[in-house]
C-alpha atoms as a PDB file:
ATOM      1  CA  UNK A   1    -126.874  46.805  25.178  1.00  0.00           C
ATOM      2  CA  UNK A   2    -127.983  49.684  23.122  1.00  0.00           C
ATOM      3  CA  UNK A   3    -125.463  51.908  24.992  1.00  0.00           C
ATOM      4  CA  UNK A   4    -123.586  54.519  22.355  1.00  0.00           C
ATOM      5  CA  UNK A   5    -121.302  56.399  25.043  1.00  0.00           C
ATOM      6  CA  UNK A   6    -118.756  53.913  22.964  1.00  0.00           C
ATOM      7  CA  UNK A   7    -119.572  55.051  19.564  1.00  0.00           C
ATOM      8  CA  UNK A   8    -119.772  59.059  20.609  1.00  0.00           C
ATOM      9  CA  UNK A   9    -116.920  58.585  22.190  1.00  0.00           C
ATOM     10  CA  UNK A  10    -114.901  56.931  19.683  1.00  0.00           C
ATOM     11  CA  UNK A  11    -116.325  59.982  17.434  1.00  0.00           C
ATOM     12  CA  UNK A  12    -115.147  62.326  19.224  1.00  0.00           C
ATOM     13  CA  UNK A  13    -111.628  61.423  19.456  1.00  0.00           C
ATOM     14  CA  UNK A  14    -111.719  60.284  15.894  1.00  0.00           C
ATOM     15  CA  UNK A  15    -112.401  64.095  15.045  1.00  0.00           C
ATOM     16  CA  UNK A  16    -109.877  65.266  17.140  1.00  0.00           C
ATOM     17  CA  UNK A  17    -107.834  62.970  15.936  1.00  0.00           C
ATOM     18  CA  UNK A  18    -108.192  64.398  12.488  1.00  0.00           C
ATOM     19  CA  UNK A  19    -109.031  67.906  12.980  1.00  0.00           C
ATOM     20  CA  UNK A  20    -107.452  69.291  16.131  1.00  0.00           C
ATOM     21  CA  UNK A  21    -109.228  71.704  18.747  1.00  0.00           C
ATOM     22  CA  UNK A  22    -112.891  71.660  18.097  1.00  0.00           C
ATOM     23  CA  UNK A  23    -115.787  73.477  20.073  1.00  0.00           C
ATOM     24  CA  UNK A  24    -118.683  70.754  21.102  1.00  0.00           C
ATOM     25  CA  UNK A  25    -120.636  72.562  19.079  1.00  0.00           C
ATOM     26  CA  UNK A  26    -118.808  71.568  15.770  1.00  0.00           C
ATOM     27  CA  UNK A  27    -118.639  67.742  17.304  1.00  0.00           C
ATOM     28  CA  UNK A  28    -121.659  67.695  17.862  1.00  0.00           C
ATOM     29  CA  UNK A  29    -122.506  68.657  14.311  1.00  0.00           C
ATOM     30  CA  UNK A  30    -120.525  65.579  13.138  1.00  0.00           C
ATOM     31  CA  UNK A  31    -122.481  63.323  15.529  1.00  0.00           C
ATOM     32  CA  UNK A  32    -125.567  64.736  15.143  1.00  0.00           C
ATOM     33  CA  UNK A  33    -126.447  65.390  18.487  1.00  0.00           C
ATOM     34  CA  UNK A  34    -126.841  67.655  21.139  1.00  0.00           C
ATOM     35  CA  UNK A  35    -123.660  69.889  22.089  1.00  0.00           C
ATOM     36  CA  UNK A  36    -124.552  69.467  25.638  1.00  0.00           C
ATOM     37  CA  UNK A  37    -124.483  65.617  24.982  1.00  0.00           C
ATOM     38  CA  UNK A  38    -120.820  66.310  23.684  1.00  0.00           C
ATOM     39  CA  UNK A  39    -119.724  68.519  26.418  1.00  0.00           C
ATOM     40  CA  UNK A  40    -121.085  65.694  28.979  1.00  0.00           C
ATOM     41  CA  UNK A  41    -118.942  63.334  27.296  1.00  0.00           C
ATOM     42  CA  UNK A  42    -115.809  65.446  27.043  1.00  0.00           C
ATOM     43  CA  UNK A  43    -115.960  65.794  30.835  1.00  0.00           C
ATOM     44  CA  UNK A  44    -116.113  62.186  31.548  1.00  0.00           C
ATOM     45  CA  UNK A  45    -112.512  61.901  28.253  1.00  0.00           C
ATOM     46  CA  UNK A  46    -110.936  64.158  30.435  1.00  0.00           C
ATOM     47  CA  UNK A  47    -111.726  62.501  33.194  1.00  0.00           C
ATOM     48  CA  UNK A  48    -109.602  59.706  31.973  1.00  0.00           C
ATOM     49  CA  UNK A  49    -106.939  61.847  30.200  1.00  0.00           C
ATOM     50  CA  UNK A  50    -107.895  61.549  26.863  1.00  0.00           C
ATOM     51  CA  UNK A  51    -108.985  65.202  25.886  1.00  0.00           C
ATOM     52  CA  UNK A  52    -107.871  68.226  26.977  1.00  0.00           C
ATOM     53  CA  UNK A  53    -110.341  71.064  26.948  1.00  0.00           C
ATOM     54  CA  UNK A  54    -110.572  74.651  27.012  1.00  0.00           C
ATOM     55  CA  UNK A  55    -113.591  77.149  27.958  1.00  0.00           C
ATOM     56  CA  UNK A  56    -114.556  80.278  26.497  1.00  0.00           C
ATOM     57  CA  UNK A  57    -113.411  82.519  23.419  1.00  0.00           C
ATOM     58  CA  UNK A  58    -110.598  80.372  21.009  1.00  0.00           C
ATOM     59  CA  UNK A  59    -111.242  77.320  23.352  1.00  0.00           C
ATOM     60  CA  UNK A  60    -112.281  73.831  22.662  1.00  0.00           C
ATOM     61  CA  UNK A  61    -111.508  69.782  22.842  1.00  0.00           C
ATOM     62  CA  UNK A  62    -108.153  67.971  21.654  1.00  0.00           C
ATOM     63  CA  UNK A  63    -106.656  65.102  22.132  1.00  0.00           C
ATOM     64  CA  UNK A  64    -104.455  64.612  25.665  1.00  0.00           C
ATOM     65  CA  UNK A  65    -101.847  62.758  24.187  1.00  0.00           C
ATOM     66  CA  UNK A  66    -100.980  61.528  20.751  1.00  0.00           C
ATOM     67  CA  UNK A  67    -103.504  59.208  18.980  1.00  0.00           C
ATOM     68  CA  UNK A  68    -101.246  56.284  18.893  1.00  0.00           C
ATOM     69  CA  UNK A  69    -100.789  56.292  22.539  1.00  0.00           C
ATOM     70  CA  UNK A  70    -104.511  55.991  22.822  1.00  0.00           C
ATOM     71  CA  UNK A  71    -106.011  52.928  23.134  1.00  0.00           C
ATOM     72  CA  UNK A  72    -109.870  51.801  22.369  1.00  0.00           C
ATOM     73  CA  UNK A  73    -109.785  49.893  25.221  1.00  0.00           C
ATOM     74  CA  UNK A  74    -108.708  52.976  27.102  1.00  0.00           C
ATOM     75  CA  UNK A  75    -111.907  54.632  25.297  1.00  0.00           C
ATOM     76  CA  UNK A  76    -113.970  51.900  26.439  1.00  0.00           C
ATOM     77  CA  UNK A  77    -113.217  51.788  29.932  1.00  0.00           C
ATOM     78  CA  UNK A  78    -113.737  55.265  30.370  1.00  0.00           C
ATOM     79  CA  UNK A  79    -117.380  55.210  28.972  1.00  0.00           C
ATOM     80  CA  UNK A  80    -118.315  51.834  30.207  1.00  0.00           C
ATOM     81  CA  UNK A  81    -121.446  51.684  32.818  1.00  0.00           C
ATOM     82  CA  UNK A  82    -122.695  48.539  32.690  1.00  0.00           C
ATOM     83  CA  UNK A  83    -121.614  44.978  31.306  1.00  0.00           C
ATOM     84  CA  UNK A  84    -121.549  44.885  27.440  1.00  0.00           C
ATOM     85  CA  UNK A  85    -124.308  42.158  27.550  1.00  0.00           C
ATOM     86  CA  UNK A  86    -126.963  44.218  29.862  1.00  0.00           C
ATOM     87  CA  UNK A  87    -127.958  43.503  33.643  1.00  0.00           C
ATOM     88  CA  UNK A  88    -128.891  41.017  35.747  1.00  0.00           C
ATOM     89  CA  UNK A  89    -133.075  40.553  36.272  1.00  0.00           C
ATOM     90  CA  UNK A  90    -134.559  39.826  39.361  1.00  0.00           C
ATOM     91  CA  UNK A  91    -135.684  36.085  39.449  1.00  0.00           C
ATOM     92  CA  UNK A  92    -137.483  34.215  41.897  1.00  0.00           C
ATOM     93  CA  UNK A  93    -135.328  32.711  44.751  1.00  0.00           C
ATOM     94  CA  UNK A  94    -137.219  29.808  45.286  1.00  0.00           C
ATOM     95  CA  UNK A  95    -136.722  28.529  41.500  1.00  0.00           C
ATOM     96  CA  UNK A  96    -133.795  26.152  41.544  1.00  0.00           C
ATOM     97  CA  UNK A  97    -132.385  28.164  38.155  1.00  0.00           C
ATOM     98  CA  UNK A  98    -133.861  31.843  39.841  1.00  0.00           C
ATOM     99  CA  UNK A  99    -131.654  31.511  42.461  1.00  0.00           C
ATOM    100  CA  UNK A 100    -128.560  30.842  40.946  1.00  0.00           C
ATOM    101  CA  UNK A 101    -128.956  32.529  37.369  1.00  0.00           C
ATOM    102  CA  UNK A 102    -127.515  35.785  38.295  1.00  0.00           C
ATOM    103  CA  UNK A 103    -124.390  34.770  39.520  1.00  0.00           C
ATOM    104  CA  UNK A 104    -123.638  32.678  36.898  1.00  0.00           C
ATOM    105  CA  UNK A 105    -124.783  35.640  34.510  1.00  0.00           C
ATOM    106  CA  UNK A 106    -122.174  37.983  36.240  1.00  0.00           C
ATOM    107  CA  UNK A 107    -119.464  35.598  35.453  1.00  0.00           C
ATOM    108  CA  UNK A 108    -120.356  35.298  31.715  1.00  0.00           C
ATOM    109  CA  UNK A 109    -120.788  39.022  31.291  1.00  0.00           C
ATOM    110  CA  UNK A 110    -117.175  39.491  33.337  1.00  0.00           C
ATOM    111  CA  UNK A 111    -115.682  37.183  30.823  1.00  0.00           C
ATOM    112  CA  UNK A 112    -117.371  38.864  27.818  1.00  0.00           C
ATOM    113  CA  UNK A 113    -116.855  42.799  28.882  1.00  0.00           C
ATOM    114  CA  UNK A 114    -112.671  40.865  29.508  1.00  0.00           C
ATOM    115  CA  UNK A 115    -113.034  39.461  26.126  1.00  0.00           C
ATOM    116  CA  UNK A 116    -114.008  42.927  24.414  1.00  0.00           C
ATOM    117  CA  UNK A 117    -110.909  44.591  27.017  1.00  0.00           C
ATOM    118  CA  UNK A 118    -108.525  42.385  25.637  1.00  0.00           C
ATOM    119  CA  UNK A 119    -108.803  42.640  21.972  1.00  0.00           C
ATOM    120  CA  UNK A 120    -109.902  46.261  22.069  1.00  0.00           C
ATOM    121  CA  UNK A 121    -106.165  46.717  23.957  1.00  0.00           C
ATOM    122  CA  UNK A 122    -104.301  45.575  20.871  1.00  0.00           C
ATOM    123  CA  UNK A 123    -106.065  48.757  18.898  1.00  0.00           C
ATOM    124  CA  UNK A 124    -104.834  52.280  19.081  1.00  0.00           C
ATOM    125  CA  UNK A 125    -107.216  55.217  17.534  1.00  0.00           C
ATOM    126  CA  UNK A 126    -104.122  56.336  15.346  1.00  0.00           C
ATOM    127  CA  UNK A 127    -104.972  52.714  13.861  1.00  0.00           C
ATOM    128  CA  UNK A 128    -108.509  53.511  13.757  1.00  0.00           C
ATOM    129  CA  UNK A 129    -108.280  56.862  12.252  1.00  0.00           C
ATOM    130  CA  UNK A 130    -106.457  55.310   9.148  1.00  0.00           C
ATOM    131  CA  UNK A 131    -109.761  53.620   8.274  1.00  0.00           C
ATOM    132  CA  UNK A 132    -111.129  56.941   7.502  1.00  0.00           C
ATOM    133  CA  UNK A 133    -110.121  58.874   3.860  1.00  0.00           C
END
């Protein structure tokens, strides 16, 4: 639960949203983190068609497609690793609760990470990038 692959993410497109073509390195001053950090995150963005990016001398990040066809839940999906609410533990089977809690904690954290999905669809980052003067 104390992921931020969403929040650099959602950074990072914010700036190109706003700026253009950036080098990691000047995204990474924004963030205020490592430029390797950025770069590793640009990979998976492109991965997923959201940036487009550019090696060497005049190269850089920007967006793949226009802001407004961009949505967050497109952002989150493409960082996501794990269910918004955490993992699973690893109870006893012999405890009438142990040995059913995980699959009855899968379902709740399918319904929540579905929850998140849905109302993160109805937001584009053009949207988002209007919160920002």
């Amino acid at each position: 639960m104390n992921n931020v692959q969403f929040a650099t993410a959602i950074h990072i497109l914010t700036l190109l949203a706003s700026e253009g073509t950036l080098s990691s390195t000047d995204i990474a001053g924004s963030i205020n983190i490592n430029a390797a950090m950025v770069r590793k995150s640009l990979s998976v963005l492109s991965k997923e068609g959201l940036v487009e990016t550019r090696e060497g001398k005049g190269g850089g990040a920007s967006l793949a497609k226009p802001a407004n066809l961009i949505l967050l839940s497109d952002i989150y999906k493409a960082v996501n690793t794990a269910p918004l609410l955490g993992k699973t533990n690893h109870p006893d089977p012999g405890c009438k609760i142990g040995k059913q809690i995980n699959s009855h904690l899968v379902e709740l954290y399918s319904q929540a990470d579905n929850a998140i999905i849905n109302r993160l669809s109805s937001m584009t980052l053009a949207g988002f990038c209007k919160k920002f003067k």
